[in-house]
Protein backbone atom coordinates (compact mmCIF):
# COMPACT_ATOMS: atom_id res chain seq x y z
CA UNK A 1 14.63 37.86 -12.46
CA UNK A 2 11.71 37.17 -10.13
CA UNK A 3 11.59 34.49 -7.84
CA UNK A 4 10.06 31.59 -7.89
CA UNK A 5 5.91 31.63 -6.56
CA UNK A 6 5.87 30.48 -2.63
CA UNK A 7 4.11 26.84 -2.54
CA UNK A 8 0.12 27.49 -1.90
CA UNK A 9 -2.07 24.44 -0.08
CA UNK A 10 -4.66 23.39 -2.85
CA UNK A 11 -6.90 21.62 -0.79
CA UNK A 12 -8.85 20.77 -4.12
CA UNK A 13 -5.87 19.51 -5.55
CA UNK A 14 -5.39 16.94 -2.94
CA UNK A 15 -8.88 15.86 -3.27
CA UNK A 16 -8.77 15.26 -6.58
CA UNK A 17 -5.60 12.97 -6.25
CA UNK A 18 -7.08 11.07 -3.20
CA UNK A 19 -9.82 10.71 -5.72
CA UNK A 20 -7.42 8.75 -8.24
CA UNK A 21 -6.32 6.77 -5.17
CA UNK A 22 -9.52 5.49 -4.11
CA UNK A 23 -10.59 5.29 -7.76
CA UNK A 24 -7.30 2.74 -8.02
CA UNK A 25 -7.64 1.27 -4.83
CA UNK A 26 -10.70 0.26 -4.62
CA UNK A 27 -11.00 -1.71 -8.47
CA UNK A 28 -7.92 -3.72 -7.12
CA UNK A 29 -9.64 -4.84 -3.78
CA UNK A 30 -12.92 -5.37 -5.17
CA UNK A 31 -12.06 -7.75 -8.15
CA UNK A 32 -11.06 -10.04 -5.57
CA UNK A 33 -14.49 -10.79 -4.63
CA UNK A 34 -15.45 -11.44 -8.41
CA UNK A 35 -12.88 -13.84 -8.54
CA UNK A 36 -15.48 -16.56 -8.76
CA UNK A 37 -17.87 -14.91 -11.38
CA UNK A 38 -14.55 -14.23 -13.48
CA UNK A 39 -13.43 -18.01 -13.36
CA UNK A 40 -17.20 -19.06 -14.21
CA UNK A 41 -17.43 -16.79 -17.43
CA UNK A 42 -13.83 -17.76 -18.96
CA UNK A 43 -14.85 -21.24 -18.31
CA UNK A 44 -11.33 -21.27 -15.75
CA UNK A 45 -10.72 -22.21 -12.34
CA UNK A 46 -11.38 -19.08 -9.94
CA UNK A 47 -7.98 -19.96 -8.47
CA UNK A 48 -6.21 -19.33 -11.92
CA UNK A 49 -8.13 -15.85 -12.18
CA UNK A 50 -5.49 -14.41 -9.45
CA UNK A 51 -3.13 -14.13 -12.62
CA UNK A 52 -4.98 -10.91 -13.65
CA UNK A 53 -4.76 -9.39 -9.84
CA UNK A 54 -0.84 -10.39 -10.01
CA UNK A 55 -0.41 -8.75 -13.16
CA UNK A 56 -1.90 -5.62 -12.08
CA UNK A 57 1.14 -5.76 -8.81
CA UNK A 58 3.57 -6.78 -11.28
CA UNK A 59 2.66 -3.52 -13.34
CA UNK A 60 2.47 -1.22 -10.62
CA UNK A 61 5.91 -1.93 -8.84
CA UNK A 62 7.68 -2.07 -12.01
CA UNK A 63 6.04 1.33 -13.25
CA UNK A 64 6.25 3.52 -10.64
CA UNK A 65 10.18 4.20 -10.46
CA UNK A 66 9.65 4.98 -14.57
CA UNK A 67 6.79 7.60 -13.13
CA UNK A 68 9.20 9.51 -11.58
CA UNK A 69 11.39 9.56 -14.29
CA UNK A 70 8.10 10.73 -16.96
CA UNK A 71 7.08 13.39 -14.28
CA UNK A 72 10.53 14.67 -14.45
CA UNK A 73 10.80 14.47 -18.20
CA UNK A 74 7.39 15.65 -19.77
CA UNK A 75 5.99 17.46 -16.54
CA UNK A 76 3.17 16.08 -13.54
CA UNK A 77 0.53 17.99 -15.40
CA UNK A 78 1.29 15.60 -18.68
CA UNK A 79 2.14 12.64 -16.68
CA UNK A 80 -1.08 12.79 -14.51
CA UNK A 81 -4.02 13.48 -16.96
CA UNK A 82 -2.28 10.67 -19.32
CA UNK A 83 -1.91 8.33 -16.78
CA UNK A 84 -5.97 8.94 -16.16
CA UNK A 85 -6.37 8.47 -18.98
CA UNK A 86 -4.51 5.02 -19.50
CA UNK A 87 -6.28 3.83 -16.58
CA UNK A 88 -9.38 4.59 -17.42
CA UNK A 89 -9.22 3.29 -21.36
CA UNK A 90 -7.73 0.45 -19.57
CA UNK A 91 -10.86 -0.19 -17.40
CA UNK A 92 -12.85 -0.14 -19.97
CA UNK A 93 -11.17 -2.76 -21.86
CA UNK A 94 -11.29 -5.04 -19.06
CA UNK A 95 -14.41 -5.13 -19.08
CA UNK A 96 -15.09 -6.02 -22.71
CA UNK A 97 -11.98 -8.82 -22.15
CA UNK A 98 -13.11 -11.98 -23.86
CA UNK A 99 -11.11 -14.55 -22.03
CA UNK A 100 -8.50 -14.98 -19.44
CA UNK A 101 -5.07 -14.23 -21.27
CA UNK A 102 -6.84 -10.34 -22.32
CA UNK A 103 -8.11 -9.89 -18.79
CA UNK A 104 -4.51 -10.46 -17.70
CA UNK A 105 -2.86 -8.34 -20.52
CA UNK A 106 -5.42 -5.46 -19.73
CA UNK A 107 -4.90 -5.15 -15.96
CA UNK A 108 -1.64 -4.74 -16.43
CA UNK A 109 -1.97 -1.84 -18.74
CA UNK A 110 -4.30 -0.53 -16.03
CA UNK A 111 -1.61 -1.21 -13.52
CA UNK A 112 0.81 0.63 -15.44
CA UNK A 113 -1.26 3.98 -15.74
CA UNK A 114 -2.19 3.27 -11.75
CA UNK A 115 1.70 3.10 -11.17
CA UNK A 116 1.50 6.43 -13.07
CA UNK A 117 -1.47 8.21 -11.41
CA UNK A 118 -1.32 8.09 -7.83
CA UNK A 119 2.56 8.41 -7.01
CA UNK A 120 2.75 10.97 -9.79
CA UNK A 121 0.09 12.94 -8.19
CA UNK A 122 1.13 13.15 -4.48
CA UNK A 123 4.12 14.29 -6.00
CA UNK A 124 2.27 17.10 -7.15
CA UNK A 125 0.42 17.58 -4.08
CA UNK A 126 3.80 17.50 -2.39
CA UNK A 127 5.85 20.05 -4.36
CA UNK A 128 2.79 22.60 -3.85
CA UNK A 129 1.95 22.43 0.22
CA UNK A 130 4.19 23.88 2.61
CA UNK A 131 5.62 22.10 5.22
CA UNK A 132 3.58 23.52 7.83
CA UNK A 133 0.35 22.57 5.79
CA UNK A 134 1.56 19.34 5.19
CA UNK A 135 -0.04 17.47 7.63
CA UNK A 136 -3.58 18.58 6.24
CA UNK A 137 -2.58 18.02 2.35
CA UNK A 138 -1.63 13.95 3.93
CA UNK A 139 -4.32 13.86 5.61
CA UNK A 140 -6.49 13.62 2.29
CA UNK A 141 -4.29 10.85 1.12
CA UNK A 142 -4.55 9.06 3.94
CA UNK A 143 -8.73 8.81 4.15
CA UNK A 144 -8.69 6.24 0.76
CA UNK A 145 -6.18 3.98 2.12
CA UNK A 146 -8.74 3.51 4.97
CA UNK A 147 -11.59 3.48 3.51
CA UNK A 148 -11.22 1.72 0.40
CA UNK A 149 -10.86 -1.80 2.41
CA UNK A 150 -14.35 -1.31 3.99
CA UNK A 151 -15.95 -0.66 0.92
CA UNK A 152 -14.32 -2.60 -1.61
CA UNK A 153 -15.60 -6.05 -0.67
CA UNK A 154 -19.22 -4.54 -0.17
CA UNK A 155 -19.33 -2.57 -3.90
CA UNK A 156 -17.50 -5.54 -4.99
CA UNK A 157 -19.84 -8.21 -4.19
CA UNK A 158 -23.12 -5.52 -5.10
CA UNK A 159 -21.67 -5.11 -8.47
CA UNK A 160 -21.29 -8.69 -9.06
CA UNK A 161 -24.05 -10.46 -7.11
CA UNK A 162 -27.06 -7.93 -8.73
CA UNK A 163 -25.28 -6.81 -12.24
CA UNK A 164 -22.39 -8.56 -13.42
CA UNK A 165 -18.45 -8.82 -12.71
CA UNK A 166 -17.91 -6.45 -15.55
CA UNK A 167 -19.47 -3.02 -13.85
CA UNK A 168 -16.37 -3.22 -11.15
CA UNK A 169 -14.74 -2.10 -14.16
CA UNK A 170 -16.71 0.39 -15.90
CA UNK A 171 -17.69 2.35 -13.00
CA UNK A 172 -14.46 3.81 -13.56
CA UNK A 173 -15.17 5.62 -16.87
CA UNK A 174 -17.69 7.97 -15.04
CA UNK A 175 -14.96 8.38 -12.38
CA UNK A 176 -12.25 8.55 -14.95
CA UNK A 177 -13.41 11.42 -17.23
CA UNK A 178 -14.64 13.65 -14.25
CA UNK A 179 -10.81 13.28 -12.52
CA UNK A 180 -9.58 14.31 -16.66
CA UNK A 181 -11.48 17.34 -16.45
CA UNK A 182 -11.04 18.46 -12.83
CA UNK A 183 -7.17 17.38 -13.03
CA UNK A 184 -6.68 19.52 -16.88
CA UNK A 185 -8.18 22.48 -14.48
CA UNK A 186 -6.55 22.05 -11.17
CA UNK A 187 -2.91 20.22 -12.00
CA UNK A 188 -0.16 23.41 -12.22
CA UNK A 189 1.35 23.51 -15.66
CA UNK A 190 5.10 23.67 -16.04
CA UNK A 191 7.65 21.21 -14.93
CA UNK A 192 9.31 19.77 -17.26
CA UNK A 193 12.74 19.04 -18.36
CA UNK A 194 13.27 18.81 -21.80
CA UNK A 195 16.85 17.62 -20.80
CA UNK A 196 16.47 15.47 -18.14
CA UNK A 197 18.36 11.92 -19.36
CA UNK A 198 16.82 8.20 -18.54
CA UNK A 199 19.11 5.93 -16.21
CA UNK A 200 18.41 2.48 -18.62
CA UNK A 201 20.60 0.30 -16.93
CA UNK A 202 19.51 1.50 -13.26
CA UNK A 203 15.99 1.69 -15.05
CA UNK A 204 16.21 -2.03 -16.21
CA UNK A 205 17.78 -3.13 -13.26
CA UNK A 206 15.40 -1.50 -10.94
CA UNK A 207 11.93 -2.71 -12.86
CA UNK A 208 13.28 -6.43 -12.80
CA UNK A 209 14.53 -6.92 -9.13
CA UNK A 210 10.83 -5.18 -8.39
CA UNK A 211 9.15 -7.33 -10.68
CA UNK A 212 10.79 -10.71 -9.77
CA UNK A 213 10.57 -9.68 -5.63
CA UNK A 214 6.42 -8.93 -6.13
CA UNK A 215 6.69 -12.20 -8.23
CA UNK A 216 8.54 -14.12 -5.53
CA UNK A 217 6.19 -13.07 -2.62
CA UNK A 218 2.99 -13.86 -4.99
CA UNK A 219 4.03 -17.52 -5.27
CA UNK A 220 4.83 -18.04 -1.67
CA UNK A 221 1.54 -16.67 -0.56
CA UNK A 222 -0.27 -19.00 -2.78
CA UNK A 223 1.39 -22.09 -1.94
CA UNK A 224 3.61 -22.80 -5.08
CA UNK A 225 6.50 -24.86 -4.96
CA UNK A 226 9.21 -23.47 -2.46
CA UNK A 227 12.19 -23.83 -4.75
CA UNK A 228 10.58 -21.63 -7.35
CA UNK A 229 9.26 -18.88 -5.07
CA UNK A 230 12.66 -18.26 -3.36
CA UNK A 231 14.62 -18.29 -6.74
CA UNK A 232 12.63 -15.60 -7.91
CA UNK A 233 12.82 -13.84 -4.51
CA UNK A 234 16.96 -14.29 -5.04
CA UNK A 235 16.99 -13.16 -8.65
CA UNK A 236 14.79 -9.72 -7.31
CA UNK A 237 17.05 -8.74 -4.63
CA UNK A 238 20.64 -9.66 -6.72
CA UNK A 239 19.18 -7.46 -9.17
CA UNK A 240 18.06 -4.64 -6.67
CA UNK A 241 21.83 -4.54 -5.36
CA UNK A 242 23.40 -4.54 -8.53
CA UNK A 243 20.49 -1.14 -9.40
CA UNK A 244 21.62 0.51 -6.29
CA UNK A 245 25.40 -0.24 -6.98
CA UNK A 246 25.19 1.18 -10.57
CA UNK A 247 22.68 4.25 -9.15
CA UNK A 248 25.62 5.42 -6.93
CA UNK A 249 28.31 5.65 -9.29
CA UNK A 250 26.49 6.96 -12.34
CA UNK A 251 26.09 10.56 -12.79
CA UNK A 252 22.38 10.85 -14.12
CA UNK A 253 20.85 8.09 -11.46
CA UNK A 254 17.21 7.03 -11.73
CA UNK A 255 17.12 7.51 -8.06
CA UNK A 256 18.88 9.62 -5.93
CA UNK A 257 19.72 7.64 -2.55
CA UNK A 258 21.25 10.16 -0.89
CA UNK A 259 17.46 11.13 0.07
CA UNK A 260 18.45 8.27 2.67
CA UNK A 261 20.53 10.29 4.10
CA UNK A 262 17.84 12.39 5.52
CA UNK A 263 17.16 10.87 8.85
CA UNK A 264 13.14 11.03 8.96
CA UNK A 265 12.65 9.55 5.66
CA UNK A 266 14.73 6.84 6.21
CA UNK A 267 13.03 6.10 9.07
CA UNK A 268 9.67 5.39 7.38
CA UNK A 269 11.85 3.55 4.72
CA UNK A 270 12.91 0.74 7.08
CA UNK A 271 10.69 0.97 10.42
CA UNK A 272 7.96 2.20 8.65
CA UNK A 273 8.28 -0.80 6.15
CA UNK A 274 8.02 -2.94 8.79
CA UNK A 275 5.23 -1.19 10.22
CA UNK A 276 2.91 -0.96 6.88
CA UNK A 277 4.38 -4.95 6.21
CA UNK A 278 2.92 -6.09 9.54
CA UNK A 279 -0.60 -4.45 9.61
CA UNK A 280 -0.68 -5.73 5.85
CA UNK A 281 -0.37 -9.50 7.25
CA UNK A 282 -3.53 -8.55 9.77
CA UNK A 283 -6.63 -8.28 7.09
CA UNK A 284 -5.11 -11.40 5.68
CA UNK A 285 -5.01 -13.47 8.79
CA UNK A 286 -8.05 -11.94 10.89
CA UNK A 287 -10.66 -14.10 8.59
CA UNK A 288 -8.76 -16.99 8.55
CA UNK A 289 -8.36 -17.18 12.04
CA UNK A 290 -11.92 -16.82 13.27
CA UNK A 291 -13.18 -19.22 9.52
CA UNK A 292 -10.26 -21.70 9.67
CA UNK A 293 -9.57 -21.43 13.40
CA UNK A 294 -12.35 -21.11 15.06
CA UNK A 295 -14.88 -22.75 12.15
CA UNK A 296 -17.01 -19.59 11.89
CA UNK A 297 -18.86 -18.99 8.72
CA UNK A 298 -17.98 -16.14 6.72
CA UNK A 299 -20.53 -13.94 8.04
CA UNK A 300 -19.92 -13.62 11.59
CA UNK A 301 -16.06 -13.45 10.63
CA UNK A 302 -16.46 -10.38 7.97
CA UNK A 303 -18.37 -8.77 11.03
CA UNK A 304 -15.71 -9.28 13.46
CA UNK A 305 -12.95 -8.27 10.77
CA UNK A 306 -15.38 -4.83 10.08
CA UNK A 307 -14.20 -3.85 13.89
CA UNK A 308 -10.47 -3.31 12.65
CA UNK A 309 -12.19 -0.65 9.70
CA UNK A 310 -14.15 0.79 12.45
CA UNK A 311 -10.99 1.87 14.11
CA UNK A 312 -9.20 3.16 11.29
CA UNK A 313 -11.75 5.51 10.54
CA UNK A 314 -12.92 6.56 13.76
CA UNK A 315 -9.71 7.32 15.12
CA UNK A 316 -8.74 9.59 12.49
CA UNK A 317 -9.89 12.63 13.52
CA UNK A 318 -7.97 12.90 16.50
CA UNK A 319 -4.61 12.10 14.41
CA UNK A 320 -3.60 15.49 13.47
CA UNK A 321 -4.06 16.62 16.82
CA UNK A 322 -2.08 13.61 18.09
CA UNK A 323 0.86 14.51 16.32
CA UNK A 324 0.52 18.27 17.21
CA UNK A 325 -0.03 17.75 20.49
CA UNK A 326 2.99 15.15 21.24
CA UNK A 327 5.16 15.12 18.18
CA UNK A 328 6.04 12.32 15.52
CA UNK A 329 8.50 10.03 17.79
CA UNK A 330 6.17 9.81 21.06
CA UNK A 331 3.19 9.14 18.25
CA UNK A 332 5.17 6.40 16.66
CA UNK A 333 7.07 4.70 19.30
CA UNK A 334 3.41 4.25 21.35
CA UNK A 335 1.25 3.08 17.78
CA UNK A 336 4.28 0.71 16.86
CA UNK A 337 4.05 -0.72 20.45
CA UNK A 338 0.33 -0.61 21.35
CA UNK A 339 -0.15 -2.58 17.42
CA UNK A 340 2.43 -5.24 18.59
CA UNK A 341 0.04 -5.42 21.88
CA UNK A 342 -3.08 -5.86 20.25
CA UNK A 343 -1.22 -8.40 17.69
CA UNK A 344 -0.28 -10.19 20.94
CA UNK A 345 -4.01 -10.03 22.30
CA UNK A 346 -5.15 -11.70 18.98
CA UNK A 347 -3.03 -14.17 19.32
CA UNK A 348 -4.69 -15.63 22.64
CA UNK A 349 -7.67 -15.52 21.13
CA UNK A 350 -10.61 -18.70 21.47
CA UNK A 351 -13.75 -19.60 20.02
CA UNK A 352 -14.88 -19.11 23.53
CA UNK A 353 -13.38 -15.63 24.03
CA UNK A 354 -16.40 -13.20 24.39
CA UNK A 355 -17.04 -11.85 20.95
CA UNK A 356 -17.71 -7.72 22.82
CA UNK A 357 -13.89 -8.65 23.69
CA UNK A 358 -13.01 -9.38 20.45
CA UNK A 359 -14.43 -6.61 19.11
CA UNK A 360 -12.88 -4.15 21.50
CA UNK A 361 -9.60 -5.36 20.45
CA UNK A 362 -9.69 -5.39 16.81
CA UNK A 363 -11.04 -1.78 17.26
CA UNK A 364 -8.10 -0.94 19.12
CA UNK A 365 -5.88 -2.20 16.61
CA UNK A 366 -7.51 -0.94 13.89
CA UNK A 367 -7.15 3.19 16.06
CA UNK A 368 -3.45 1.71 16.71
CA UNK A 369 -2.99 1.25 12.93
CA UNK A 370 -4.43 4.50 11.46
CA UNK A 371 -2.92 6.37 13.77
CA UNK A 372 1.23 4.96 13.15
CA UNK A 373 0.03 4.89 9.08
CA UNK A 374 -0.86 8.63 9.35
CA UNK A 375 2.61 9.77 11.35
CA UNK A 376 4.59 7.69 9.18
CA UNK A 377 2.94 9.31 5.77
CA UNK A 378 3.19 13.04 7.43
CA UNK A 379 6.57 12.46 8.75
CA UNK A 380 8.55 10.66 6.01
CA UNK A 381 8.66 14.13 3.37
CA UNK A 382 9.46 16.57 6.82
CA UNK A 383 12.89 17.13 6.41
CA UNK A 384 12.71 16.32 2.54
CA UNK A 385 14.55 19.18 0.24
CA UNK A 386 12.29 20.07 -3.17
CA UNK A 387 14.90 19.16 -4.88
CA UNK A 388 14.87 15.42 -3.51
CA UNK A 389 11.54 15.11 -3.53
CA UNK A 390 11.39 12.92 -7.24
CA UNK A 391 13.27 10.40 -5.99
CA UNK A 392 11.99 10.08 -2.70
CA UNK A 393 8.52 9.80 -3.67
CA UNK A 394 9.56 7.19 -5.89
CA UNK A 395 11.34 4.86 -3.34
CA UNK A 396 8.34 5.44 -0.82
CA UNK A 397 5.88 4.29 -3.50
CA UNK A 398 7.92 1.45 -4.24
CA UNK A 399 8.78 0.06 -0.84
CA UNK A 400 4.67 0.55 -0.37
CA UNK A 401 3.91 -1.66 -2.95
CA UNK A 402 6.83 -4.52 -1.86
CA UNK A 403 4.95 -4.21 1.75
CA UNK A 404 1.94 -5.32 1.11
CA UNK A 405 2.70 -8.05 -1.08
CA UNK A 406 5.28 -8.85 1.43
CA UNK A 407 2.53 -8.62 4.32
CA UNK A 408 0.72 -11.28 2.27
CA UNK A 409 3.38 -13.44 1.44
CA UNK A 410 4.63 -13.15 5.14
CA UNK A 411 1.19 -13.77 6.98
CA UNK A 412 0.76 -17.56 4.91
CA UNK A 413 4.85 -18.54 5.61
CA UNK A 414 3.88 -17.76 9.32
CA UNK A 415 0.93 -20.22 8.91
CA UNK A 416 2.36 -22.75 7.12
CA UNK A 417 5.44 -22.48 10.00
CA UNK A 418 2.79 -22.91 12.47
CA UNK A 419 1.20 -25.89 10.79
CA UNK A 420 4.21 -27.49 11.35
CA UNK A 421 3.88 -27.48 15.38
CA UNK A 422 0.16 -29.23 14.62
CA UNK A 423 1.84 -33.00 15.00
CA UNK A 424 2.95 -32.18 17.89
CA UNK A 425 -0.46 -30.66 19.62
CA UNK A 426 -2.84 -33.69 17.43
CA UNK A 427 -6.38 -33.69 19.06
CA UNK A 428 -6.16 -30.57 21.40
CA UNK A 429 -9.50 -28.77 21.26
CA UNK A 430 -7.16 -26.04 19.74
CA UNK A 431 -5.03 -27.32 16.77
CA UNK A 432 -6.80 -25.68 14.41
CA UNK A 433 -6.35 -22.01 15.18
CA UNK A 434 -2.25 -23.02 16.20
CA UNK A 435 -0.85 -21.66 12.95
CA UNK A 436 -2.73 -18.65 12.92
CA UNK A 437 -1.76 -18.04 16.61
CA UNK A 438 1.77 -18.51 16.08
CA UNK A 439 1.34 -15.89 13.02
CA UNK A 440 -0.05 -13.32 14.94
CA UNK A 441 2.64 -14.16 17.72
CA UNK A 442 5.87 -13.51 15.32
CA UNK A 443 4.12 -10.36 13.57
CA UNK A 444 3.83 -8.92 17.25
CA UNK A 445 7.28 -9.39 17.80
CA UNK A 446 8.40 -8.30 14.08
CA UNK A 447 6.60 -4.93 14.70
CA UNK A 448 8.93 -4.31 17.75
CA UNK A 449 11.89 -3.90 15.18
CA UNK A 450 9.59 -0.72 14.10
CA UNK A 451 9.39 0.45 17.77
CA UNK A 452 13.17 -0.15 18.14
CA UNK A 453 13.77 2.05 14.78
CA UNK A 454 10.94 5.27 16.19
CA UNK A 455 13.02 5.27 19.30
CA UNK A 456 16.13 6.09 18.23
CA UNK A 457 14.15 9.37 15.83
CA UNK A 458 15.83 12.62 17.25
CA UNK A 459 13.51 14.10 19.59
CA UNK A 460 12.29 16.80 17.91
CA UNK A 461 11.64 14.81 14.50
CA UNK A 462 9.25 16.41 12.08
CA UNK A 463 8.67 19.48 13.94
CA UNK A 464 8.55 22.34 10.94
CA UNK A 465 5.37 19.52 10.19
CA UNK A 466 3.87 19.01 13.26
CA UNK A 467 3.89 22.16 14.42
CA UNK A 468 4.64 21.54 18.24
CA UNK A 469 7.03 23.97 19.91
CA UNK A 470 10.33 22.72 21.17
């Protein structure tokens, strides 16, 4: 009987599913700006258009803990190229939507084959680096989470301003059918489990607590009625327990929890979802600080904002050889903390400051924020068995996608709790940017629960990834 082939780093491989990424990323954070176009064409309010861009959440979180089942099932070859292909025959039919209610229906499909493609294929990435290579295989997944929020609003606003809302969409057929081709040539064959049984209950369980959280969070951050937005919230996490009650006593689980277990991932499970929840709430707040705030126009403020993108990309070559050179829990503890800092800083901010200041600082936080994304994405699979891998890249995913709708939601409670204070500060030259200050306050002192959780890491966390010596 021969052995099983050692794991080989496919450096192509990851490209090609930091590709998809990007490909996905950036259509969600570009139809924001065609929000208005979208409204004027279906004859709607542009506010109402944010149904479609809910949908598309909605689809995501519920479909990714079902991708890990399908990967499982059919095989990550299988899974990938059809998920490709879902989103890409989804795209186009976006595009060709004739009203409101078919936009909506179609994003979701789309979200669906997104939840399929991207978690589906770092899984595949995963299972074929070893752990050594590993930070260099994350570091390719990494680069579209950081630059897809520079470029998005820019390709966005192109797209619609000189052609029409509509080509946001179909530029993904181009990009669509070249990932088919290069994943059918790249993506390992083989996988599959012809016997591998579907938890429905934990399945069912699972997809509506997800679906009713991302739900919940949605409506706070836009304002609807209070009563509403926490009854949903309540209905998503009673049916999240009851998942993870039935998931530990059935034999065939949809998850595996005892991945938790493993110190290092559970780490970036709870820290780190405090981390990626806080800098989440920071895009969201920046422009309404300096627009609302301050009463700049949206120029100067999308400048400013820019900084923070500046420093997640120019920081990023010297991450690796951060975490090589000092380890994961030095890394982590001193990005959690320097963040909080910088959240602190922007939360003293004036019209008046000097703008070279303000620029400096976002900068910072922007390095700060690439830097503690980076360790918690290399870290969180070190000490991760193959065989727990499924399930692990499943829960990640998930709690991913409950972040940053929870950054969202988060960021406008924080205002609306500092709107409250405004009675009591009427006429000061500085009511107006209160709320936002208080915001960026209580996220600066959330994020120290994250340092708190990278302090207690063993010592030599990660190492068989990092590479440094003991």
């Amino acid at each position: 009987m021969t052995s099983p082939a050692p794991a080989v780093w496919n450096p192509r491989l990851a490209l090609l599913v930091a590709a998809t990424y990007f490909m996905e990323f950036l259509d969600g954070t570009a139809l924001a700006t065609a929000l208005p176009a979208i409204g004027a064409d279906f004859g709607v309010p542009p506010a109402d258009v944010n149904v479609a861009m809910t949908a598309y959440l909605v689809a995501v979180a519920m479909g990714i803990p079902f991708s890990s089942w399908l990967a499982e099932r059919f095989g990550p070859r299988r899974v990938f190229t059809s998920a490709i292909l879902v989103f890409t025959l989804a795209s186009l039919a976006c595009a060709l939507s004739p009203g409101l209610a078919a936009l909506t229906a179609f994003r979701a499909v789309q979200g669906f084959g997104g939840a399929m493609m991207v978690p589906v294929g770092s899984l595949v990435v995963l299972r074929g680096t070893p752990k050594d290579e590993l930070l260099k295989a994350t570091a390719f997944l990494v680069w579209p989470g950081l630059l897809a929020p520079v470029l998005a609003p820019l390709v966005g606003g192109a797209l619609t301003q000189y052609l029409s809302w509509h080509w946001i969409f179909l530029v993904n057929l181009p990009l669509g059918a070249a990932a088919l081709v290069a994943a059918l040539r790249l993506v390992p064959a083989g996988g599959a489990d012809a016997g591998r049984r579907l938890d429905w209950p934990g399945l069912g369980l699972t997809t509506l607590g997800v679906a009713a959280v991302v739900v919940g969070l949605e409506l706070f951050s836009e304002g609807r009625p209070a009563g509403w937005a926490a009854a949903t919230l309540a209905l998503g996490a009673a049916a999240l327990a009851a998942a993870v009650a039935w998931m530990r006593r059935t034999p065939h689980p949809l998850f595996d929890f005892s991945v938790l277990r493993v110190r290092t991932f559970r780490a970036t499970q709870t820290g780190g979802f405090v981390y990626r929840l806080t800098i989440q709430a920071v895009p969201f707040l920046l422009p309404l600080l300096f627009q609302d705030g301050f009463g700049w126009d949206p120029v100067h403020s999308g400048l400013l904002v820019a900084a923070v993108f500046v420093g997640n990309i120019g920081v990023k070559p010297a991450t690796t050889p951060l975490i090589r050179r000092f380890g994961f829990k030095p890394v982590l503890v001193a990005a959690a903390a320097a963040s909080a800092a910088t959240f602190a800083g922007c939360a003293l901010l004036a019209p008046e400051s000097p703008e070279a200041l303000i620029a400096v600082l976002l900068v910072a936080s922007g390095a700060f924020r690439s830097i503690g994304f980076s360790a918690y994405m290399n870290v969180q699979y070190a000490d991760v068995s193959a065989g727990q891998l499924p399930s692990a890249n499943a829960i990640a995913n998930t709690l991913v996608q409950l972040a940053a709708a929870l950054g969202v939601a988060v960021g406008a409670l924080l205002i609306r709790a500092g709107t409250a204070w405004l009675p009591a500060v009427g006429g000061h030259a500085g009511a107006a940017a209160l709320p936002y200050r208080f915001a960026f306050a209580a996220i600066a002192v959330l994020m120290l629960a994250s340092v708190v959780d990278s302090a207690l890491l063993p010592r030599h966390a990660g190492t068989e990834v990092s590479g440094r010596r003991r």
